[in-house]
C-alpha atoms as a PDB file:
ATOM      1  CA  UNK A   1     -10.894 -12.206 -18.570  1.00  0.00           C
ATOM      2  CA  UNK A   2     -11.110 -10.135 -21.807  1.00  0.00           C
ATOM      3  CA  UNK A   3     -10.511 -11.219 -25.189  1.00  0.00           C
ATOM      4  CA  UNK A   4      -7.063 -10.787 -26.927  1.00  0.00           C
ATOM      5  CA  UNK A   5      -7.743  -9.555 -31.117  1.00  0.00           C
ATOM      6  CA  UNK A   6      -5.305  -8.051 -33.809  1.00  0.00           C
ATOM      7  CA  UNK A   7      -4.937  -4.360 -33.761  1.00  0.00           C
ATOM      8  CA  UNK A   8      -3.650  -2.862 -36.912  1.00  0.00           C
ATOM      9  CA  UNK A   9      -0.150  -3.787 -36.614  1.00  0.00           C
ATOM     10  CA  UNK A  10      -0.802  -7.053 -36.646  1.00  0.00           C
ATOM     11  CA  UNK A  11       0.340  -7.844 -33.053  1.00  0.00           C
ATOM     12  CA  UNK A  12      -2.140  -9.116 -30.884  1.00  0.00           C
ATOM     13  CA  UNK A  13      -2.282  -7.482 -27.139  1.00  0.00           C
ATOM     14  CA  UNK A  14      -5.395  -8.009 -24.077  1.00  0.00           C
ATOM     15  CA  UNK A  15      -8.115  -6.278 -25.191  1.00  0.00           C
ATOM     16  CA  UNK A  16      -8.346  -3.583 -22.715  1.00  0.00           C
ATOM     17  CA  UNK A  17      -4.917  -2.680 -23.445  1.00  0.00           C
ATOM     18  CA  UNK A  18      -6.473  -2.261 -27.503  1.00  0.00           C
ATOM     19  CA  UNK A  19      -8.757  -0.043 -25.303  1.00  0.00           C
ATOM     20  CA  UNK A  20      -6.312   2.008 -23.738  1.00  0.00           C
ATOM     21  CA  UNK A  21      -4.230   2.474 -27.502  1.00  0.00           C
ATOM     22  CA  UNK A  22      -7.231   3.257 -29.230  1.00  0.00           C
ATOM     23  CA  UNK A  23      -8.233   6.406 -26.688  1.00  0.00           C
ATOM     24  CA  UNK A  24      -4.143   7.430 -26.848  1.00  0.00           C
ATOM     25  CA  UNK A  25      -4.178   7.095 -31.260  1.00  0.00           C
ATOM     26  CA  UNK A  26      -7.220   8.738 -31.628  1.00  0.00           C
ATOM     27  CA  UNK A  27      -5.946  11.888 -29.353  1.00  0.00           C
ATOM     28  CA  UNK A  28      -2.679  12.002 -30.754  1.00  0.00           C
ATOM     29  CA  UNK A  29      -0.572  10.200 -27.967  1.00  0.00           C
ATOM     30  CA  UNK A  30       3.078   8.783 -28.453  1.00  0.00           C
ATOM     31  CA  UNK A  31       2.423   5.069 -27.134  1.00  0.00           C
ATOM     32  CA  UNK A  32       5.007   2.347 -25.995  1.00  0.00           C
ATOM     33  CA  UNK A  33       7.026   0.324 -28.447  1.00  0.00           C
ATOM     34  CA  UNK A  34       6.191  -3.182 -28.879  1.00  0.00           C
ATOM     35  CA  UNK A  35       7.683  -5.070 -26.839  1.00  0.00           C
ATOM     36  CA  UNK A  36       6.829  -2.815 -23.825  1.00  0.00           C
ATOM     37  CA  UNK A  37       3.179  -3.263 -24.651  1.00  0.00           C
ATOM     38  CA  UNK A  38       3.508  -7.026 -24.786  1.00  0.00           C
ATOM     39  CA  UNK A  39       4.397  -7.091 -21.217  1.00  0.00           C
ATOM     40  CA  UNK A  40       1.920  -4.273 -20.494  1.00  0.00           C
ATOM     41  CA  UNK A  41      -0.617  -6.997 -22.509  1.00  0.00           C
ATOM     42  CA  UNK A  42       0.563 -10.020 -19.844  1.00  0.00           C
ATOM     43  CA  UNK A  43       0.756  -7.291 -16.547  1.00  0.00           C
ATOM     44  CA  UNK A  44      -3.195  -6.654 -17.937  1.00  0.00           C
ATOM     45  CA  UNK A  45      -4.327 -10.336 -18.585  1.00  0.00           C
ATOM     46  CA  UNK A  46      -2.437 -11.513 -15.171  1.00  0.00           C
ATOM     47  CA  UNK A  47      -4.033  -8.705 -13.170  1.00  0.00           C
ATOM     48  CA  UNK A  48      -7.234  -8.230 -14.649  1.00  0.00           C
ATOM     49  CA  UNK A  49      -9.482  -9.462 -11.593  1.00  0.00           C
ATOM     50  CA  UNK A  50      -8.052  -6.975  -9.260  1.00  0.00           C
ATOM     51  CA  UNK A  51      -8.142  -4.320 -11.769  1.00  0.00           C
ATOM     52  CA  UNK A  52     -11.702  -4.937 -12.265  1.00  0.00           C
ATOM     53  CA  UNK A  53     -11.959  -3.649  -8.840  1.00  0.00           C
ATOM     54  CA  UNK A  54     -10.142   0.085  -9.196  1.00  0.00           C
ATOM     55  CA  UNK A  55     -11.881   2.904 -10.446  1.00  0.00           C
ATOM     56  CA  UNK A  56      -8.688   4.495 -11.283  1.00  0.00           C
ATOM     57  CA  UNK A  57      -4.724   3.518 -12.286  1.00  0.00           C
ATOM     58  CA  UNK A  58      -2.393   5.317 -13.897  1.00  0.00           C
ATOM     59  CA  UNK A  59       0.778   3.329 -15.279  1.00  0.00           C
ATOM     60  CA  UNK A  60       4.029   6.084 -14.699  1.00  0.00           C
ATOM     61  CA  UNK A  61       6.213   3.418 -16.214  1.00  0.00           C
ATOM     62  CA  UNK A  62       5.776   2.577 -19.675  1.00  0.00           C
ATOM     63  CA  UNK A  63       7.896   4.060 -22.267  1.00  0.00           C
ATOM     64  CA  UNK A  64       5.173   6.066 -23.878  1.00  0.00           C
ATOM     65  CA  UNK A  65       4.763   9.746 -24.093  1.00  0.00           C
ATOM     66  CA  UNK A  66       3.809  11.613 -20.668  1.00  0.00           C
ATOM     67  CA  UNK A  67       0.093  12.088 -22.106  1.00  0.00           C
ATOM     68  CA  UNK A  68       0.143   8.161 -22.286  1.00  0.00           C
ATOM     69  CA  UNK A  69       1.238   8.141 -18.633  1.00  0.00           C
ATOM     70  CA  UNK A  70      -1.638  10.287 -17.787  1.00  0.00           C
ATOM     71  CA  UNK A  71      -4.506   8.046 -19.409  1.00  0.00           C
ATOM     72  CA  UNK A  72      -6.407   5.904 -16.866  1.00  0.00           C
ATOM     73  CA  UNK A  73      -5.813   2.688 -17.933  1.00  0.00           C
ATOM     74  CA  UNK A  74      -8.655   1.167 -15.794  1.00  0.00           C
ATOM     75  CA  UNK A  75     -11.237   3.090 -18.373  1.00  0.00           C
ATOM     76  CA  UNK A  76      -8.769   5.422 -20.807  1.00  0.00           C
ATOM     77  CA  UNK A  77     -12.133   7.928 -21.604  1.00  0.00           C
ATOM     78  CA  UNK A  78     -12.904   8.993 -17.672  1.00  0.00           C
ATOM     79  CA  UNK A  79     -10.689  11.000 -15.295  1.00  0.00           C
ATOM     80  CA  UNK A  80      -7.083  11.429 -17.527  1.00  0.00           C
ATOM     81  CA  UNK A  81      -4.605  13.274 -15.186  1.00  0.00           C
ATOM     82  CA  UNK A  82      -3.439  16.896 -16.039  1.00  0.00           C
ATOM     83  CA  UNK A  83      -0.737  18.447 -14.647  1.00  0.00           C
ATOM     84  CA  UNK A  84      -1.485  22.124 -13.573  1.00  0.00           C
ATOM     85  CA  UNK A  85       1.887  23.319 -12.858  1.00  0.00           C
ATOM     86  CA  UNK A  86       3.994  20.641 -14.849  1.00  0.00           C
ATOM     87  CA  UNK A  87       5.953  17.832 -14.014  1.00  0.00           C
ATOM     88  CA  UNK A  88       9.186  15.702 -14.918  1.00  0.00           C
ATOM     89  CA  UNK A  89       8.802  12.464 -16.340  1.00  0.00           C
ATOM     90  CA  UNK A  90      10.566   9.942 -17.732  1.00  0.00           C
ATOM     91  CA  UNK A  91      10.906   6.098 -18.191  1.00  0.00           C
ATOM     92  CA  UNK A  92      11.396   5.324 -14.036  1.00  0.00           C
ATOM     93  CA  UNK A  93       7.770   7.377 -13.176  1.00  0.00           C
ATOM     94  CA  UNK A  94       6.592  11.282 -12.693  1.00  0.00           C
ATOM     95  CA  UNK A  95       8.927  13.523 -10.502  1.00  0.00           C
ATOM     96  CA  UNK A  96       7.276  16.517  -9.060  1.00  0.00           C
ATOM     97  CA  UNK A  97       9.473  19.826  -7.791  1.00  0.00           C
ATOM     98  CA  UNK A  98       8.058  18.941  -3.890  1.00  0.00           C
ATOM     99  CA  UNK A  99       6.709  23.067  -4.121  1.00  0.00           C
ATOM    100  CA  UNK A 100       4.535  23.643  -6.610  1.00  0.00           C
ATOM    101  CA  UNK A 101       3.802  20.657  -9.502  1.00  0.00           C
ATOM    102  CA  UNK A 102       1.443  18.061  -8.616  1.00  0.00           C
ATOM    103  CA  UNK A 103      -0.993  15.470 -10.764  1.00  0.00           C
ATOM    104  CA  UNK A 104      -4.589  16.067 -11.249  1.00  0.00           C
ATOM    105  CA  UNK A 105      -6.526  12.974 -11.323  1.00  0.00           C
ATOM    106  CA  UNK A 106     -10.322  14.846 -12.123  1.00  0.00           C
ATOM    107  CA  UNK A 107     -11.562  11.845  -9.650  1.00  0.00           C
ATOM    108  CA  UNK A 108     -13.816  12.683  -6.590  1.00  0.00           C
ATOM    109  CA  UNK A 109     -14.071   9.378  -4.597  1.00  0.00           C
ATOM    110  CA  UNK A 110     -17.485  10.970  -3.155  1.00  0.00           C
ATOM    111  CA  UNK A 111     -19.245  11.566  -6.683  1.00  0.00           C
ATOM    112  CA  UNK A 112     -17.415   9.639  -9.310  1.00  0.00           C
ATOM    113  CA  UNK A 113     -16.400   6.361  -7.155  1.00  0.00           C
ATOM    114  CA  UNK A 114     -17.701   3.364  -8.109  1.00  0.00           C
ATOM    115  CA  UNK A 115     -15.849   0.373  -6.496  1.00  0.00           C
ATOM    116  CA  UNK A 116     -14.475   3.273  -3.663  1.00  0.00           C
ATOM    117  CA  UNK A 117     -17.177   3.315  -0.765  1.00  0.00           C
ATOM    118  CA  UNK A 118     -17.073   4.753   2.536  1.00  0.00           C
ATOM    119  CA  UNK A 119     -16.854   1.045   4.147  1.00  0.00           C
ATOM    120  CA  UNK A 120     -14.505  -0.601   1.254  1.00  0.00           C
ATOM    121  CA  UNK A 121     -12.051   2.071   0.024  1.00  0.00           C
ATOM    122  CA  UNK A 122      -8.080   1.357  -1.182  1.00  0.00           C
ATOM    123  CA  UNK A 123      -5.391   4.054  -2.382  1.00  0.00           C
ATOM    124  CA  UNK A 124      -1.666   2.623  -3.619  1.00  0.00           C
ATOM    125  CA  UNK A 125       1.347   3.912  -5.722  1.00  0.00           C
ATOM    126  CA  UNK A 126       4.948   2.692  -6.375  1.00  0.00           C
ATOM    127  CA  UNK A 127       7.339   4.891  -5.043  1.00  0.00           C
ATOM    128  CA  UNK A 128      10.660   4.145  -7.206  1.00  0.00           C
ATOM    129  CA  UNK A 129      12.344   7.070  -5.546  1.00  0.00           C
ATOM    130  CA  UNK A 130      12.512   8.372  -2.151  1.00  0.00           C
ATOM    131  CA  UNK A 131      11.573  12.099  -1.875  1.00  0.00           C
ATOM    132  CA  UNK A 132      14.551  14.505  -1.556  1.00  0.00           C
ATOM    133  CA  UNK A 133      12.611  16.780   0.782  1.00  0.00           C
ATOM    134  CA  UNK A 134       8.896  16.657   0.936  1.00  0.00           C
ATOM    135  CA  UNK A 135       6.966  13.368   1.756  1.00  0.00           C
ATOM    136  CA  UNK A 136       3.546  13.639   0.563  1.00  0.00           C
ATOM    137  CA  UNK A 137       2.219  10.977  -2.142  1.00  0.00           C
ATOM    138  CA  UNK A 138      -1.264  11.804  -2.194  1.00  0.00           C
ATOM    139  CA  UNK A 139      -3.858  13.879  -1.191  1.00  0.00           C
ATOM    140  CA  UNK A 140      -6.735  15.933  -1.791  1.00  0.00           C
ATOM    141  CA  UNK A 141      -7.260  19.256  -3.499  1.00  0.00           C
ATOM    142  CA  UNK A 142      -8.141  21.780  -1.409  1.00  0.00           C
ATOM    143  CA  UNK A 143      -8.645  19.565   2.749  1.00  0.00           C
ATOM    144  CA  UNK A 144      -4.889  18.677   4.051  1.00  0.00           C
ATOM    145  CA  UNK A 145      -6.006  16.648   6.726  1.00  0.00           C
ATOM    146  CA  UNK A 146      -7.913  14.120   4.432  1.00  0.00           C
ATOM    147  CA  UNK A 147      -7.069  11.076   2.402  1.00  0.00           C
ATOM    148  CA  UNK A 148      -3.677  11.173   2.161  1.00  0.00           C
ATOM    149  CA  UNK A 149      -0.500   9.170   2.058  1.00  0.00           C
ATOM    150  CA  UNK A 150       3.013  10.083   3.277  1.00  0.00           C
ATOM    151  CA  UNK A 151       6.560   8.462   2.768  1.00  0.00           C
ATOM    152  CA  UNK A 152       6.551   7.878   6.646  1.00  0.00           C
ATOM    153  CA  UNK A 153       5.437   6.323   9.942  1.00  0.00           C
ATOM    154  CA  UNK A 154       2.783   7.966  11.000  1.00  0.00           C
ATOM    155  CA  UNK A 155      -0.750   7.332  12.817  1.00  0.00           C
ATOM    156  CA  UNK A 156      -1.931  10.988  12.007  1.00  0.00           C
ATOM    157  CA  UNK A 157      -0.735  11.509   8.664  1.00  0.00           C
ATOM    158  CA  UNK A 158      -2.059   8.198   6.425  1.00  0.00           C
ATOM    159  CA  UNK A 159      -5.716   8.624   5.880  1.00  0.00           C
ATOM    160  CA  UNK A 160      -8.559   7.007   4.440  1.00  0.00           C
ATOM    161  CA  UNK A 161     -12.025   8.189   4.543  1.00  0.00           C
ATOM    162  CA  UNK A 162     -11.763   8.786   8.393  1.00  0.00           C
ATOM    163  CA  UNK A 163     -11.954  12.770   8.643  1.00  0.00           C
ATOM    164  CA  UNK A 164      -9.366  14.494  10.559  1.00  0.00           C
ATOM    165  CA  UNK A 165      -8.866  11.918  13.246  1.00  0.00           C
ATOM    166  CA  UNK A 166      -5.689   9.412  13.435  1.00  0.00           C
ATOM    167  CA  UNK A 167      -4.900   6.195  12.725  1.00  0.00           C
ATOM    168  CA  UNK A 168      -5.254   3.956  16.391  1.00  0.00           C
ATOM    169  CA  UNK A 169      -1.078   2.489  15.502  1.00  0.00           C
ATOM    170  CA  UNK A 170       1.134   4.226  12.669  1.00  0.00           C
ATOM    171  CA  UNK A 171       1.537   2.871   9.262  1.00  0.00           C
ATOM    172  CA  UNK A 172       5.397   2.743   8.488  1.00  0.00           C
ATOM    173  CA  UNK A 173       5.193   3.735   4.253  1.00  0.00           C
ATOM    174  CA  UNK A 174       9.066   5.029   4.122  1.00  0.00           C
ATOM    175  CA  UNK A 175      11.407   3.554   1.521  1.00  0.00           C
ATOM    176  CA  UNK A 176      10.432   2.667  -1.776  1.00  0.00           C
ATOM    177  CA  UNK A 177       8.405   0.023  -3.183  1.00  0.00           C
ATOM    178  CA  UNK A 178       4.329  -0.702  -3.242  1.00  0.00           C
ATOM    179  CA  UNK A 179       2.681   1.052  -0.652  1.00  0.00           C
ATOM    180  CA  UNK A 180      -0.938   0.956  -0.081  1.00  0.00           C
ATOM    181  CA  UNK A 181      -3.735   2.082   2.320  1.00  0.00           C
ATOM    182  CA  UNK A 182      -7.099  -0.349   2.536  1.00  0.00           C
ATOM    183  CA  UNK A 183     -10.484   0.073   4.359  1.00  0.00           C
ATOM    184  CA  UNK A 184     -12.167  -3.254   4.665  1.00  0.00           C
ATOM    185  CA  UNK A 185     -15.073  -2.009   7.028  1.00  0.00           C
ATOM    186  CA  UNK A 186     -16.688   0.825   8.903  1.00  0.00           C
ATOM    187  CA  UNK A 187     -13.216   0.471  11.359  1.00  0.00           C
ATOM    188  CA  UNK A 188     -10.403  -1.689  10.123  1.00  0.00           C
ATOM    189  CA  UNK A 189      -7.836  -0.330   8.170  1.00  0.00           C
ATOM    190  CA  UNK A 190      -4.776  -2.304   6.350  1.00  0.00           C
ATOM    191  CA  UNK A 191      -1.646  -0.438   5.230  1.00  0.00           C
ATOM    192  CA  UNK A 192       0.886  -2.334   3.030  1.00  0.00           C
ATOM    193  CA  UNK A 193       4.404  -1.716   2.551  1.00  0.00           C
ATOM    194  CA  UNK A 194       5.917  -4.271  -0.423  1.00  0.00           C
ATOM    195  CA  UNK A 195       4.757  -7.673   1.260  1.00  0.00           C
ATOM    196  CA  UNK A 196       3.979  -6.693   4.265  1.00  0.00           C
ATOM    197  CA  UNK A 197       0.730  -5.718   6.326  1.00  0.00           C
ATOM    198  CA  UNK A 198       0.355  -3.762   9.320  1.00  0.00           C
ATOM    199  CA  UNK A 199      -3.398  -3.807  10.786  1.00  0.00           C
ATOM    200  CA  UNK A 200      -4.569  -1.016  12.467  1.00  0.00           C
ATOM    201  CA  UNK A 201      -8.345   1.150  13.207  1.00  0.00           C
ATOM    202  CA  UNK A 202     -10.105   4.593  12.370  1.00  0.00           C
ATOM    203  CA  UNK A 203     -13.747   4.961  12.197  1.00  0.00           C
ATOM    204  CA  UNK A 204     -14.873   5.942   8.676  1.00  0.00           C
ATOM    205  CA  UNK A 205     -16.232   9.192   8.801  1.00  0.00           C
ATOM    206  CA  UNK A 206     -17.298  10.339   5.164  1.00  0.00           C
ATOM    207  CA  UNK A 207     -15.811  10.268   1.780  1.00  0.00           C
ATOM    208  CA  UNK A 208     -14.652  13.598   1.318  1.00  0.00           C
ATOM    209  CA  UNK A 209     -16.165  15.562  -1.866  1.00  0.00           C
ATOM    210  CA  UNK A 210     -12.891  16.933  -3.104  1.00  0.00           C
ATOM    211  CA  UNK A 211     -10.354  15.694  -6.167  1.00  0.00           C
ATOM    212  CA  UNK A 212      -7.686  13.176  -5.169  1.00  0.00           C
ATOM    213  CA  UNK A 213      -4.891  14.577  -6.037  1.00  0.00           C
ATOM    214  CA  UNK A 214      -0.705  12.937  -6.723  1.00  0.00           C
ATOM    215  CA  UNK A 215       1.929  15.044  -4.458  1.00  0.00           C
ATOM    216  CA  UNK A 216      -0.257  17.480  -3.222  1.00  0.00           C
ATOM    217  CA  UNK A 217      -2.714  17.650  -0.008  1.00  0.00           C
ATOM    218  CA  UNK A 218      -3.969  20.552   0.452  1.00  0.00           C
ATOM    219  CA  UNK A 219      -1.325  23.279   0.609  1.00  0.00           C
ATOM    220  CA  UNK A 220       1.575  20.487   0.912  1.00  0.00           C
ATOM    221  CA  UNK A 221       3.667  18.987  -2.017  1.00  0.00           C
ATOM    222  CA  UNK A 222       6.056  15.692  -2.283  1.00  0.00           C
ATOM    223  CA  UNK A 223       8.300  15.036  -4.474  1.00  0.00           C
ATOM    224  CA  UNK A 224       8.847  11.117  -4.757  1.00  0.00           C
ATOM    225  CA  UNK A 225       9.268  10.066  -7.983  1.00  0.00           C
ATOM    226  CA  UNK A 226       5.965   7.487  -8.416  1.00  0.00           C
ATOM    227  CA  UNK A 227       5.656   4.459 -11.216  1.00  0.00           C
ATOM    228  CA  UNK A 228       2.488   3.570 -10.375  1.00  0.00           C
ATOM    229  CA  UNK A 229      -0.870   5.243  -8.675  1.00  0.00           C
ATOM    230  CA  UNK A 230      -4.139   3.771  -7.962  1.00  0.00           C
ATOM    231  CA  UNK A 231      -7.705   4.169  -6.440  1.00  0.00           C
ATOM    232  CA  UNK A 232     -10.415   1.570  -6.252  1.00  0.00           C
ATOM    233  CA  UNK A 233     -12.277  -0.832  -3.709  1.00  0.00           C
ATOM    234  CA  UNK A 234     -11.203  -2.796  -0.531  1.00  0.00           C
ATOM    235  CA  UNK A 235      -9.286  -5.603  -1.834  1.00  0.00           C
ATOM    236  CA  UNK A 236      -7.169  -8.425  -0.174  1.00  0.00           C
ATOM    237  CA  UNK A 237      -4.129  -8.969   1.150  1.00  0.00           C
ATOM    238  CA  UNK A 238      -3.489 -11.629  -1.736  1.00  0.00           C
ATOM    239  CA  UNK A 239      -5.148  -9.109  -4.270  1.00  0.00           C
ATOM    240  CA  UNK A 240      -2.704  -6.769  -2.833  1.00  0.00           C
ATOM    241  CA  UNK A 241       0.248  -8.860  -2.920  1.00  0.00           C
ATOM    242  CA  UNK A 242      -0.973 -10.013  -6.894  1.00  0.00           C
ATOM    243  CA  UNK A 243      -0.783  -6.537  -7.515  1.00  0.00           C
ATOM    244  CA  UNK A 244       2.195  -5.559  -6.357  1.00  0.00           C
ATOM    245  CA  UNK A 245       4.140  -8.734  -7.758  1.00  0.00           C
ATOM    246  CA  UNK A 246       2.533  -8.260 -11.148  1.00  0.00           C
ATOM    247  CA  UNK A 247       3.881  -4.711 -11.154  1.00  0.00           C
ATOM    248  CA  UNK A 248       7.528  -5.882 -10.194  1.00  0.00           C
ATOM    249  CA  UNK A 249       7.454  -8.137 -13.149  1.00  0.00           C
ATOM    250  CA  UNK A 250       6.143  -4.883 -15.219  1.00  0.00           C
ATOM    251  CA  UNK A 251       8.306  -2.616 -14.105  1.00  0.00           C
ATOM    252  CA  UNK A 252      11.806  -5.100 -14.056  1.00  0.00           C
ATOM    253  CA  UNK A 253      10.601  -6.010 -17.446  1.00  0.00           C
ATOM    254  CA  UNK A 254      10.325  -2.978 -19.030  1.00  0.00           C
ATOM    255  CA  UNK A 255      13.661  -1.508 -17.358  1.00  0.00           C
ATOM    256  CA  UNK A 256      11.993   1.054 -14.890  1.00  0.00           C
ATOM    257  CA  UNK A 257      13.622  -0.657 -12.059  1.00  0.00           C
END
């Protein structure tokens, strides 16, 4: 649990969320008003243990500027997004064009992942909007056939850290909601859809050296419109249910649902 001090407004806020508005002031960043970083303070202080275990988040609701959207508020000075071709956004999440804008994270799970192993691995996001045309949530740069996530059922199109070879039953991630993919050994695999977990198997085969990319796998796009996308460690089913509750009350809160 951090420590809560007085910034220079007087209000106090969790100290990792002082973090996060101290990298966003000192590069020039529009932040949220104050009462949507008090509940940004509590979604911290409530969530902090299973934060502690992602090596990246990125908050798409939060009534900041887009460069505020794009910091990484598990550590605000390591992998801030970019966004090569552009991208809508607005106080409900990012919203790609499904053809050519997608988010760069700068995060290689193979060479900068630190609670993301080959064995213990997790990938999530918040999709607040279906896509119109394109289904793809995540992905990697350049290799469309690994670690990605797709507003579907599918066994052969959810991956995670498993090469090119399918899922052994489909993970169902249509609709909208907190959706998640989880490795918690060397063959079992979780997927999550709002409350509810669907066990299935895929040998891990290597973390792939490329950049996880939002709405782009290789030469395919998506267009969702996303709140919410993460990377980090295996965690639990109730660290994954915490999660997605504490971003409910977030996003309700803040009026991005």
């Amino acid at each position: 649990m951090g420590v809560d001090f007085i910034n220079g407004s007087g209000v106090s806020y969790f100290s990792k969320v002082e973090t996060l508005l101290d990298r966003a002031v000192a590069l020039g960043y529009s932040v949220p008003n104050s009462t949507i970083l008090a509940e940004l303070s509590n979604f911290y202080e409530d969530t902090d243990d299973v934060l502690s275990l992602l090596d990246i988040a990125y908050m798409g609701g939060n009534g900041g500027s887009q460069a505020f959207s794009f910091l990484n508020i598990i550590n605000p000075s390591l992998y801030e997004i970019d966004a090569p071709a552009g991208i809508t956004y607005g106080t409900t999440g990012w919203l790609p064009n499904g053809t050519t804008q997608y988010l760069s994270t700068n995060w290689n799970p193979a060479t900068n992942g630190v609670n993301y192993t080959l064995n213990a691995a997790s990938r999530g996001a918040w999709v607040r909007v279906l896509p119109a045309t394109v289904l793809v949530i995540d992905g990697t740069i350049t290799t469309g056939s690994r670690n990605t996530m797709r507003s579907q059922s599918s066994s052969t199109l959810q991956k995670i850290n498993q090469g090119s070879g399918a899922l052994a039953g489909a993970l169902d991630f249509t609709g909208t909601d907190y959706v998640a993919i989880n490795r918690s050994d060397a063959n079992a695999i979780q997927g999550y859809k709002a409350l509810v977990k669907t066990e299935t198997t895929a040998a891990a085969i290597s973390v792939i050296s490329e950049e996880q990319t939002i709405f782009k796998n290789g030469t395919a796009f998506g267009d969702p419109r996303l709140l919410f996308y993460f990377c980090g460690g295996s965690l639990t089913e109730v660290q994954h249910n915490k999660l997605r509750n504490n971003l409910f009350t977030y996003f309700t809160n803040i009026g991005a649902l």
